[in-house]
PDB file of N, CA and C in Angstrom:
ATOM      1  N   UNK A   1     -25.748  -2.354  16.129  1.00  0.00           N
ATOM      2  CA  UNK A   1     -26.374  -1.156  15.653  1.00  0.00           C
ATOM      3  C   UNK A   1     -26.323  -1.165  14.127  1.00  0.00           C
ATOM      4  N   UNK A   2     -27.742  -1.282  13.332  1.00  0.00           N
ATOM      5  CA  UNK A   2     -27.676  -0.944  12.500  1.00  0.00           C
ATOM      6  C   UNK A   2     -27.996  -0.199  11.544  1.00  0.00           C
ATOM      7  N   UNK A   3     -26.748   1.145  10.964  1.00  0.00           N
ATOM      8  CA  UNK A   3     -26.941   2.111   9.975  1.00  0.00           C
ATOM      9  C   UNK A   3     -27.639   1.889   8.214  1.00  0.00           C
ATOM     10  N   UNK A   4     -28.604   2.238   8.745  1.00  0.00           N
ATOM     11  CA  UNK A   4     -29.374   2.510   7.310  1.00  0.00           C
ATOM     12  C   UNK A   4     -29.869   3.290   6.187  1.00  0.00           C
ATOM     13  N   UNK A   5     -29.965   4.538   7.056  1.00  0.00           N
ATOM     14  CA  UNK A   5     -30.131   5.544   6.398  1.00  0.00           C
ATOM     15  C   UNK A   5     -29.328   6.833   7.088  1.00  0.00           C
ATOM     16  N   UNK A   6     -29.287   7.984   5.961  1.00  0.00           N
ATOM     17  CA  UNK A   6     -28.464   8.648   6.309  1.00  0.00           C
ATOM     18  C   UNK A   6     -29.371   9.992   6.327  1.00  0.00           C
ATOM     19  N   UNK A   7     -29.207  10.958   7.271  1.00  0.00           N
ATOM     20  CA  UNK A   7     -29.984  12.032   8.021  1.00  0.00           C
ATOM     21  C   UNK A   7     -29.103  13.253   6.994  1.00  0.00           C
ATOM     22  N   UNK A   8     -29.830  14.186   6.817  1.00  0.00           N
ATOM     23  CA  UNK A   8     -29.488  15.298   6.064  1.00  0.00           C
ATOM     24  C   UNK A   8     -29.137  16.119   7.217  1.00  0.00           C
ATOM     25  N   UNK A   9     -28.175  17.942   6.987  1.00  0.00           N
ATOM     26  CA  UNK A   9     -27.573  18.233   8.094  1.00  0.00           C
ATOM     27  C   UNK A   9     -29.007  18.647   8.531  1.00  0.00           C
ATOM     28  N   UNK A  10     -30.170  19.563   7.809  1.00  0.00           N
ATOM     29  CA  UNK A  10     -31.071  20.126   8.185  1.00  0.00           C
ATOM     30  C   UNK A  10     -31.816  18.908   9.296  1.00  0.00           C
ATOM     31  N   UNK A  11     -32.133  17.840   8.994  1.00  0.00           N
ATOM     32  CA  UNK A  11     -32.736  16.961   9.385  1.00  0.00           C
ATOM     33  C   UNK A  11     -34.661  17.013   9.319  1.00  0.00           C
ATOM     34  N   UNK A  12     -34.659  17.419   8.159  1.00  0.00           N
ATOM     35  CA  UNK A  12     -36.284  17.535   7.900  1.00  0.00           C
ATOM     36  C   UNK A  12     -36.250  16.104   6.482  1.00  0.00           C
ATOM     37  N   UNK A  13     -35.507  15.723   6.054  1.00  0.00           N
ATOM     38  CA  UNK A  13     -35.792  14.338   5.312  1.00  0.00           C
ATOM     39  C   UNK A  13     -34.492  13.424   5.459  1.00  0.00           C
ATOM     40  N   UNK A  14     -35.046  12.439   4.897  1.00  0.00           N
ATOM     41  CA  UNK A  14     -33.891  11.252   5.373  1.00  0.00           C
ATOM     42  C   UNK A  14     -33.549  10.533   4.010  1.00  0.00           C
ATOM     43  N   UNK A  15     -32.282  10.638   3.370  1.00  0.00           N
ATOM     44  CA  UNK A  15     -31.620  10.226   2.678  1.00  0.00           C
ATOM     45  C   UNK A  15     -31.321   8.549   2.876  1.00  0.00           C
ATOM     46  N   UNK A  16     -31.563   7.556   2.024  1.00  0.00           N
ATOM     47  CA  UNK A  16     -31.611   6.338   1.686  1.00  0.00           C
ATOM     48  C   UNK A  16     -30.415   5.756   0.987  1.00  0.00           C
ATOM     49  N   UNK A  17     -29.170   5.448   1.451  1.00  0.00           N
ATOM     50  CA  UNK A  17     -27.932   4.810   0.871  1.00  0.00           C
ATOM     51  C   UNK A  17     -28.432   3.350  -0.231  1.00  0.00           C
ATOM     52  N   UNK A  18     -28.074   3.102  -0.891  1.00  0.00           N
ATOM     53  CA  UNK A  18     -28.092   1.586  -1.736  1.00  0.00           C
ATOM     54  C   UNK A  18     -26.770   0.874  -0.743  1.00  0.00           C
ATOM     55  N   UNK A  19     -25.902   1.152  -0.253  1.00  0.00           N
ATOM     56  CA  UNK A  19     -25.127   0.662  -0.580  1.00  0.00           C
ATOM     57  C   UNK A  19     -24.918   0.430   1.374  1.00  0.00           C
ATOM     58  N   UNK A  20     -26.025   0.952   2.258  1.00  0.00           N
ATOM     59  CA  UNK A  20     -25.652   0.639   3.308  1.00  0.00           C
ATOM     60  C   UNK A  20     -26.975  -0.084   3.899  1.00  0.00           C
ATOM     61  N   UNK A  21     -27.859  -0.462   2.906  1.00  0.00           N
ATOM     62  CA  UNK A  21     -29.484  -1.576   2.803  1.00  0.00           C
ATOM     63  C   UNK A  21     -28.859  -2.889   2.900  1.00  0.00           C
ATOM     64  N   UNK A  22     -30.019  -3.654   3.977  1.00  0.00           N
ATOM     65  CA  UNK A  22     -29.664  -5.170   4.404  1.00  0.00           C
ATOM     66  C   UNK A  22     -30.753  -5.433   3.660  1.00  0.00           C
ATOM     67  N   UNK A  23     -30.607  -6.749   2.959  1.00  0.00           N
ATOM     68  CA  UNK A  23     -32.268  -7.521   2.502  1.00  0.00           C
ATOM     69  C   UNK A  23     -32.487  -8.193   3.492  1.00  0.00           C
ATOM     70  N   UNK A  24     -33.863  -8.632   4.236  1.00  0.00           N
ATOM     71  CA  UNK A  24     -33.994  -9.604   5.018  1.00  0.00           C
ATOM     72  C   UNK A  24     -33.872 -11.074   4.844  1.00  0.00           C
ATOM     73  N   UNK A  25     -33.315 -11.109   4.063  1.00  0.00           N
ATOM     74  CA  UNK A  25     -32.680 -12.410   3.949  1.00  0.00           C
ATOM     75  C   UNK A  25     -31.036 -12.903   3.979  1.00  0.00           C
ATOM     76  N   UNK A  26     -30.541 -11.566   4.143  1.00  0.00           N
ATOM     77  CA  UNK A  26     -28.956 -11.440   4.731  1.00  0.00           C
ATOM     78  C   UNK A  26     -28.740 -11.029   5.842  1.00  0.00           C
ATOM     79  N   UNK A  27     -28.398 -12.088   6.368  1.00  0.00           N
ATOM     80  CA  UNK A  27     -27.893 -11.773   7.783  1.00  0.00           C
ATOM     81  C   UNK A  27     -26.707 -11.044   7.822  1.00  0.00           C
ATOM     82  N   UNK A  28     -26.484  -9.872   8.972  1.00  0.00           N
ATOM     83  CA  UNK A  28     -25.672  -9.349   9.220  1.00  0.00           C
ATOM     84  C   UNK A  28     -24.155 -10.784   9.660  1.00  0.00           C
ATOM     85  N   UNK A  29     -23.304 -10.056   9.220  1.00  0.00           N
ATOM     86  CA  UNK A  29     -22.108 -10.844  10.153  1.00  0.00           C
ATOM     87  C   UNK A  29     -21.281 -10.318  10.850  1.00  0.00           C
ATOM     88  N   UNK A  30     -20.619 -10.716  12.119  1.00  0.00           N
ATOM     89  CA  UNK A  30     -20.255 -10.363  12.924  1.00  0.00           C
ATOM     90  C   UNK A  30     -18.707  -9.843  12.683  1.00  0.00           C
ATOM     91  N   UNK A  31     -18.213  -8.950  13.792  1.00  0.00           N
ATOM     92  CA  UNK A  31     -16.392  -8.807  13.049  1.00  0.00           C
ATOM     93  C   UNK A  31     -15.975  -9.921  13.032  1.00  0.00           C
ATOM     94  N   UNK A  32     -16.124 -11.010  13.463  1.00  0.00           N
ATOM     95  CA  UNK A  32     -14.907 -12.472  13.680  1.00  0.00           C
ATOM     96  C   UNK A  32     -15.378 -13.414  12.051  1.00  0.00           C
ATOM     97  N   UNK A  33     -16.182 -13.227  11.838  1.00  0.00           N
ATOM     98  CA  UNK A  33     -16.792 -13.989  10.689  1.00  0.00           C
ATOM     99  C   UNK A  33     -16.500 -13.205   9.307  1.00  0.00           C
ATOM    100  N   UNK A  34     -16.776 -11.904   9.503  1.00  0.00           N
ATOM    101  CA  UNK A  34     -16.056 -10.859   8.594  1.00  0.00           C
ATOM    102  C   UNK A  34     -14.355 -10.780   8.245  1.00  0.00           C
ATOM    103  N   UNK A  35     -13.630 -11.062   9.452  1.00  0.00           N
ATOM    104  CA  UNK A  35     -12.364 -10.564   9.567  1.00  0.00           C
ATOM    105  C   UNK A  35     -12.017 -12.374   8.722  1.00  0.00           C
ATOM    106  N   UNK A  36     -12.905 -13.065   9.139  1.00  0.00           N
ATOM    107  CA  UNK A  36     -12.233 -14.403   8.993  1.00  0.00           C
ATOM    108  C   UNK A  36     -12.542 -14.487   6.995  1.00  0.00           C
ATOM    109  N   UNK A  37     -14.007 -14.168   6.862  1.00  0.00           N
ATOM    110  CA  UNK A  37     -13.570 -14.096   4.913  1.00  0.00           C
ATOM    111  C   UNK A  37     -12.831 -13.558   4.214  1.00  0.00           C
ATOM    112  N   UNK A  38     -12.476 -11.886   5.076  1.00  0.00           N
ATOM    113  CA  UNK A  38     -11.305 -10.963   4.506  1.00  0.00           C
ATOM    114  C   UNK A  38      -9.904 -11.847   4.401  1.00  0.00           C
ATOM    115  N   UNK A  39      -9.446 -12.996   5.474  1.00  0.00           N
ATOM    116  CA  UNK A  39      -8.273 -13.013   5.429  1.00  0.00           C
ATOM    117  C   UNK A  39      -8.382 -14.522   4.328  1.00  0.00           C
ATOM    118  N   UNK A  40      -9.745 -15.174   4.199  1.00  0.00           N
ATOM    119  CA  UNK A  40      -9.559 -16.577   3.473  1.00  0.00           C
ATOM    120  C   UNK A  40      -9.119 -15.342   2.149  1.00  0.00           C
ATOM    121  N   UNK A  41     -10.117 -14.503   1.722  1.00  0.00           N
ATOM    122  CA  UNK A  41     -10.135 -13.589   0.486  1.00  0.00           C
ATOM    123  C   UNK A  41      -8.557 -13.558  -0.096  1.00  0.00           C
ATOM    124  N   UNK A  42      -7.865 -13.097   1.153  1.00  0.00           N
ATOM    125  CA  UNK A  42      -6.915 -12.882   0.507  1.00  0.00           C
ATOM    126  C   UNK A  42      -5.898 -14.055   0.409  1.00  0.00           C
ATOM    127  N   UNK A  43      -5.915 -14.800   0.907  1.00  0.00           N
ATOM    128  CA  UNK A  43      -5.322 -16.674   1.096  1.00  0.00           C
ATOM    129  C   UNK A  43      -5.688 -16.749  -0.130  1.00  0.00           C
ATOM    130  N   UNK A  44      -6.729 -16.868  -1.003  1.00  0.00           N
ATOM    131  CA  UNK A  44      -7.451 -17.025  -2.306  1.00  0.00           C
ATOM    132  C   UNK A  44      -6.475 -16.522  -3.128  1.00  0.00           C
ATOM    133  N   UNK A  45      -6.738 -14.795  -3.151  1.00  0.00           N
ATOM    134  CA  UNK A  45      -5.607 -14.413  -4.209  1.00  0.00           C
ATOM    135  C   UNK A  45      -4.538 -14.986  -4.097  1.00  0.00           C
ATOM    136  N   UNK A  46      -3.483 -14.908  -3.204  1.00  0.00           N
ATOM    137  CA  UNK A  46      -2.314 -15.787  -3.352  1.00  0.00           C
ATOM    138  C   UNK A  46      -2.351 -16.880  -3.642  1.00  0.00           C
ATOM    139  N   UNK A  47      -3.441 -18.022  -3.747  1.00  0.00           N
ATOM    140  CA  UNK A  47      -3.205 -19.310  -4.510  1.00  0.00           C
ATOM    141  C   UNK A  47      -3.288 -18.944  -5.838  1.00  0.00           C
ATOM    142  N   UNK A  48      -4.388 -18.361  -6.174  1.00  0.00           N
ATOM    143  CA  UNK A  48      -4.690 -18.249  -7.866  1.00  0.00           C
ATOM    144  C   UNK A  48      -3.625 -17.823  -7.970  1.00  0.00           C
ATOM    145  N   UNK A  49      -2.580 -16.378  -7.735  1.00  0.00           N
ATOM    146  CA  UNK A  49      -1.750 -16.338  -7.789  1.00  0.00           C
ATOM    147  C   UNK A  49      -0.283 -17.161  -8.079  1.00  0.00           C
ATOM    148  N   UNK A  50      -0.170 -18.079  -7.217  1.00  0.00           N
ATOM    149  CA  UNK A  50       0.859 -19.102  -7.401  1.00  0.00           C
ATOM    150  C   UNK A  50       0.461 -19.919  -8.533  1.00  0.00           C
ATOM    151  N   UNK A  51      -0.895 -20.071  -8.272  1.00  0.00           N
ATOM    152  CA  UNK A  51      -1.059 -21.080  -9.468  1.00  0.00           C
ATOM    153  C   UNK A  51      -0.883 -20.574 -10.972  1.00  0.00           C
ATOM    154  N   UNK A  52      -1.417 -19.451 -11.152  1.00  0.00           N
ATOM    155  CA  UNK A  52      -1.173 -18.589 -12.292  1.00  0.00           C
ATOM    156  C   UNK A  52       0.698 -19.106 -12.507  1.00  0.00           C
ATOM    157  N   UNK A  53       1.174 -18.752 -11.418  1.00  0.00           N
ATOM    158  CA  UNK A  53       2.884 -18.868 -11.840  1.00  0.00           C
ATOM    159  C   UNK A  53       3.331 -19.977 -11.965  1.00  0.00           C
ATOM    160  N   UNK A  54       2.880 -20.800 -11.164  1.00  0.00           N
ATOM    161  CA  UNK A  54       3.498 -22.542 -11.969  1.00  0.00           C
ATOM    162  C   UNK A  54       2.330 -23.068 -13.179  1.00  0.00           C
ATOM    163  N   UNK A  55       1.902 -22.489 -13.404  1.00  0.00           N
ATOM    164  CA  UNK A  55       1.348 -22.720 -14.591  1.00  0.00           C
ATOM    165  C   UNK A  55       1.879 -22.064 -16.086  1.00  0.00           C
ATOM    166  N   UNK A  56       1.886 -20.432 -15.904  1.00  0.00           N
ATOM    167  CA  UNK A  56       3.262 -19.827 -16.935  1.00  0.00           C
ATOM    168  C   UNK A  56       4.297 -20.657 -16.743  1.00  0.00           C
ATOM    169  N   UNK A  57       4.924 -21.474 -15.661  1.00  0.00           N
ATOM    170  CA  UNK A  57       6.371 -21.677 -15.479  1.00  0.00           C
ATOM    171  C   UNK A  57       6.366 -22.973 -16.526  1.00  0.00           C
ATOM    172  N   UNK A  58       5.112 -23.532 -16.101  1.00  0.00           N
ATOM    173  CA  UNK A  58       5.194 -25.194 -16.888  1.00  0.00           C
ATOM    174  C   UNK A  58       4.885 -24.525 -18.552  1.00  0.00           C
ATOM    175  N   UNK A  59       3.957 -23.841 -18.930  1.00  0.00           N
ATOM    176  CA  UNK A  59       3.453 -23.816 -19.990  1.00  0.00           C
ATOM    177  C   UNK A  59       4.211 -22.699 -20.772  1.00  0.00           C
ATOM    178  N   UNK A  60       5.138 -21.659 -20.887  1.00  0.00           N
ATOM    179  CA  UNK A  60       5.942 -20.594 -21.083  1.00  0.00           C
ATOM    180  C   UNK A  60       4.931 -19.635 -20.695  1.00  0.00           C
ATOM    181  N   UNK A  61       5.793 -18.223 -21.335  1.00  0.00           N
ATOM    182  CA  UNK A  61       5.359 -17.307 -21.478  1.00  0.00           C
ATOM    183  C   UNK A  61       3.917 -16.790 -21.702  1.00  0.00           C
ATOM    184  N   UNK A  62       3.075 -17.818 -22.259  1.00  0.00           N
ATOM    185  CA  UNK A  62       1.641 -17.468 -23.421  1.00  0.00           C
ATOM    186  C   UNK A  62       0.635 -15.938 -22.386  1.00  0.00           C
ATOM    187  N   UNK A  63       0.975 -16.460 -21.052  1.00  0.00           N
ATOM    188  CA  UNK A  63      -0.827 -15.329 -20.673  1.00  0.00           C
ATOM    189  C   UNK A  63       0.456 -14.967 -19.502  1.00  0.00           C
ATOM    190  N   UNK A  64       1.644 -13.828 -19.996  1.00  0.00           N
ATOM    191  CA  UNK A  64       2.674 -13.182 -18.647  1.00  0.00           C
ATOM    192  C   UNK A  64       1.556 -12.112 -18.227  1.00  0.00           C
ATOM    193  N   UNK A  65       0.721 -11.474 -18.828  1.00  0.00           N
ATOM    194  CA  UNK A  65       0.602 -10.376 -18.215  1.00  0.00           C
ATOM    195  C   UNK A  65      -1.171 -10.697 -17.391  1.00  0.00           C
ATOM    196  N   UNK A  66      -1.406 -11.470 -17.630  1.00  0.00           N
ATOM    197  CA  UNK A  66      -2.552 -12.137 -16.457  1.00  0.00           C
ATOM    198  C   UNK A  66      -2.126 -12.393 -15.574  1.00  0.00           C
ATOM    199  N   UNK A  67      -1.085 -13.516 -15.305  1.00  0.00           N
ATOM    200  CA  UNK A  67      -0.193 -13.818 -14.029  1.00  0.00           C
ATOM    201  C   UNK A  67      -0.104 -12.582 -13.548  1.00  0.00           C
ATOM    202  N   UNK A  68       0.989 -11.504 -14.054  1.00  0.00           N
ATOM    203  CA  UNK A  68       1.522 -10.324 -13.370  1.00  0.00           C
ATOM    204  C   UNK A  68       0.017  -9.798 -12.924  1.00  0.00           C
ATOM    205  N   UNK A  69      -0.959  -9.575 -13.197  1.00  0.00           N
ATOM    206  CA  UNK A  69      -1.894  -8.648 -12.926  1.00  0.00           C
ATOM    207  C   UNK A  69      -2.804  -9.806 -11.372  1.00  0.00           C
ATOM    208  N   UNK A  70      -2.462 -11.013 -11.881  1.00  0.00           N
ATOM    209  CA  UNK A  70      -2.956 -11.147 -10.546  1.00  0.00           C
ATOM    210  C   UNK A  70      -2.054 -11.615  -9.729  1.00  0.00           C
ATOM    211  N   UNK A  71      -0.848 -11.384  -9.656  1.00  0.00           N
ATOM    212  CA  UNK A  71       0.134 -11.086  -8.655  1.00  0.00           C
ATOM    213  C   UNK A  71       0.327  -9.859  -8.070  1.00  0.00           C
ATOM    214  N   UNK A  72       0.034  -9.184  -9.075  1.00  0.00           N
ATOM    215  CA  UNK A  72      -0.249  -7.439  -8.118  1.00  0.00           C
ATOM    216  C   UNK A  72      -1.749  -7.630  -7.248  1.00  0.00           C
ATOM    217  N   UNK A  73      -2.332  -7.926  -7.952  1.00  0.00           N
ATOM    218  CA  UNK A  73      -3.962  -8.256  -7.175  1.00  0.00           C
ATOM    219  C   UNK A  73      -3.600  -8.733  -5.674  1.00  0.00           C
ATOM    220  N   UNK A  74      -2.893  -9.725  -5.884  1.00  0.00           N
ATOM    221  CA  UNK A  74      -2.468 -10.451  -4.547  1.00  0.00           C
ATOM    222  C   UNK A  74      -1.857  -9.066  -3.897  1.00  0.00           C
ATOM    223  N   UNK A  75      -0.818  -8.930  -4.176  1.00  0.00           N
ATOM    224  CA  UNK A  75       0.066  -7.821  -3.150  1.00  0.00           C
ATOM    225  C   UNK A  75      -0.965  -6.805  -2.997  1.00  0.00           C
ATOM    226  N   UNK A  76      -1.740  -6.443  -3.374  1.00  0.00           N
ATOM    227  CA  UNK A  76      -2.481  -5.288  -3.080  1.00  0.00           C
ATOM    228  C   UNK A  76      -3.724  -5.372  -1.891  1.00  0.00           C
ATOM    229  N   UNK A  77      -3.930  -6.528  -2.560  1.00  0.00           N
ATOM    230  CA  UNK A  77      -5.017  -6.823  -1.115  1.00  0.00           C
ATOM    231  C   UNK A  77      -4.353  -7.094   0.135  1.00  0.00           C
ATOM    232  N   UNK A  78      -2.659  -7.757   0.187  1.00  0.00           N
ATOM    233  CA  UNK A  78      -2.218  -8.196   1.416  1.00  0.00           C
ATOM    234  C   UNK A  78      -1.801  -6.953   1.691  1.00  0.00           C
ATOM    235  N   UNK A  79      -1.310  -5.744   1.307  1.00  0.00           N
ATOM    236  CA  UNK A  79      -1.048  -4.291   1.534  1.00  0.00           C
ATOM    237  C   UNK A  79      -1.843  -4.038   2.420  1.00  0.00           C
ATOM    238  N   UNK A  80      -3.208  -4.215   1.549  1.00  0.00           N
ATOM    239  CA  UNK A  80      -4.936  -3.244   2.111  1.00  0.00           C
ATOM    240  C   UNK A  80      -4.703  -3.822   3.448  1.00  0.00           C
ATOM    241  N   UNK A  81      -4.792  -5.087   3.464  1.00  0.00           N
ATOM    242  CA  UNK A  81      -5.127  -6.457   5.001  1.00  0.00           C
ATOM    243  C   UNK A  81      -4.625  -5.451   6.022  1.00  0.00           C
ATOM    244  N   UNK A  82      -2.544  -5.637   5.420  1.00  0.00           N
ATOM    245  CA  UNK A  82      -1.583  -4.919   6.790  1.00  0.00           C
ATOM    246  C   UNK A  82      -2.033  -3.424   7.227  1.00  0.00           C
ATOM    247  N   UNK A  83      -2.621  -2.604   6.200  1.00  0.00           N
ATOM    248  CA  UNK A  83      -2.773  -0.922   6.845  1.00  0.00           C
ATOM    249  C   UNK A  83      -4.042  -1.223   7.527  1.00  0.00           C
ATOM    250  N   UNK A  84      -4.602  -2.487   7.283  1.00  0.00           N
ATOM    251  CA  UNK A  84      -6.218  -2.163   8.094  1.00  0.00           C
ATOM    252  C   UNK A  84      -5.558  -2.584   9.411  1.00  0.00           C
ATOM    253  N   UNK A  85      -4.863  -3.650   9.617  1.00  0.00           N
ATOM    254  CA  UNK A  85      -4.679  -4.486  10.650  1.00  0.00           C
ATOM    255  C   UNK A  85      -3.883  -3.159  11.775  1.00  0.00           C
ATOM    256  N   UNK A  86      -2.831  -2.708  11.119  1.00  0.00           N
ATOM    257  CA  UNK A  86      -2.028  -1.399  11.600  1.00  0.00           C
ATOM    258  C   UNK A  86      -3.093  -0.326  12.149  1.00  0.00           C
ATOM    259  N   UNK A  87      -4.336   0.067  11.540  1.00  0.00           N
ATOM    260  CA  UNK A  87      -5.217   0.893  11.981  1.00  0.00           C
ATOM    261  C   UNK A  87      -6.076   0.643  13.097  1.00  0.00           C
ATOM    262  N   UNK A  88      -6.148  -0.779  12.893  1.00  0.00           N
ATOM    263  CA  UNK A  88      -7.060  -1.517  14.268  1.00  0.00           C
ATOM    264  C   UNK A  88      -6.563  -1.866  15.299  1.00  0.00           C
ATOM    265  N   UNK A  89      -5.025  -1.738  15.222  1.00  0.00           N
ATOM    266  CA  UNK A  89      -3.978  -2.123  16.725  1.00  0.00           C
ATOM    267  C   UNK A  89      -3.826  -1.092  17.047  1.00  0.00           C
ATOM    268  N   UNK A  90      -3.669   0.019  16.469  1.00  0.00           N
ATOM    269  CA  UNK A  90      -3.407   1.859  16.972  1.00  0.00           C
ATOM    270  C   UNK A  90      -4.960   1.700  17.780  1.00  0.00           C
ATOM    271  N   UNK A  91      -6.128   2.007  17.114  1.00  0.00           N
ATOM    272  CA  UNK A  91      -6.806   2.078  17.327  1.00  0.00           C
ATOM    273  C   UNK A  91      -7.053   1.481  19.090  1.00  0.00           C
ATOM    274  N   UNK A  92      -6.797  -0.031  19.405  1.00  0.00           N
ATOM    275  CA  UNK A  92      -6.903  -0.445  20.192  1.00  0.00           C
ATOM    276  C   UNK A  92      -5.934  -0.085  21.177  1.00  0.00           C
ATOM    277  N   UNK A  93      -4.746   0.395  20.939  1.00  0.00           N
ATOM    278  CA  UNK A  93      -3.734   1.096  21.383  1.00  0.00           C
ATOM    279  C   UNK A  93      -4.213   2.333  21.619  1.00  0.00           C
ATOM    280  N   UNK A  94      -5.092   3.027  21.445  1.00  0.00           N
ATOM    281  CA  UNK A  94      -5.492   4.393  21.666  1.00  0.00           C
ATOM    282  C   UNK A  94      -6.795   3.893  22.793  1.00  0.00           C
ATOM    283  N   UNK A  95      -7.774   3.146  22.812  1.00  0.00           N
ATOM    284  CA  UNK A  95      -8.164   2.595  23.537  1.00  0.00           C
ATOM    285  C   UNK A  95      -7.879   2.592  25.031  1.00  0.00           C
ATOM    286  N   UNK A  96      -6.883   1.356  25.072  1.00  0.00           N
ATOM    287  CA  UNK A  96      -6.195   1.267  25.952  1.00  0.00           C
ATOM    288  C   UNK A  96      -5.251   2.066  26.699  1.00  0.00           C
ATOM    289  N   UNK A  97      -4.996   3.256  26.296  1.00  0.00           N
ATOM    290  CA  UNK A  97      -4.450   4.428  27.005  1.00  0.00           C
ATOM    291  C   UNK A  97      -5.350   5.347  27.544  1.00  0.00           C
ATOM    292  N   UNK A  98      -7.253   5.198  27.115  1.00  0.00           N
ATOM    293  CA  UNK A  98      -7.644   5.783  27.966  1.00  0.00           C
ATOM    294  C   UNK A  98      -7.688   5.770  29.175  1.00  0.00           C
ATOM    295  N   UNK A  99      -8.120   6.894  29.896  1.00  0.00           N
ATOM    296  CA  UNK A  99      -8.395   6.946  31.272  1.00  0.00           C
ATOM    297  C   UNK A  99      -9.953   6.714  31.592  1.00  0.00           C
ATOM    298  N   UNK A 100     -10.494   5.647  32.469  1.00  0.00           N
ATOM    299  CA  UNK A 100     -12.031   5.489  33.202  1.00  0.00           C
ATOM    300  C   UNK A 100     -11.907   6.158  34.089  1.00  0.00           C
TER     301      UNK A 100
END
């Protein structure tokens, strides 16, 4: 199903998002293909990450507060990852306690 535009409460015109438009030349992707760039995404930050730090480690001090900023970068996205992941097991956990 795909959301494109967004309905006013009256529903006599239809409001046009930028930000929820497909071009036809982008294919939609699926959750498994999605879930799978989110987690390379964040595999990513943590290398640049490390690398940032054995690189200050070999070279001193010169760029500490780039490293630090993308070492928080890192922790922040693996934060975001765990509360999504936590929201989508409740979720499925709420699921699964319905009654058919």
């Amino acid at each position: 199903m795909r959301v494109d535009t967004i309905r006013s409460i009256t529903g006599d015109r239809t409001v046009t998002s930028p930000t929820l438009q497909r071009t036809a030349d982008v294919p939609a992707q699926s959750f498994t293909e999605e879930l799978k760039s989110t987690v390379k995404a964040v595999n990513d930050r943590h290398l640049q990450a490390n690398q940032a730090m054995a690189t200050g480690a070999a070279e001193g001090p010169n760029k500490i507060h780039e490293t630090m900023i993308q070492l928080e970068e890192a922790d922040i996205s693996t934060r975001l990852f765990l509360k999504l992941r936590t929201k989508a097991l409740d979720a499925y956990q709420e699921i699964m306690r319905m009654q058919f």
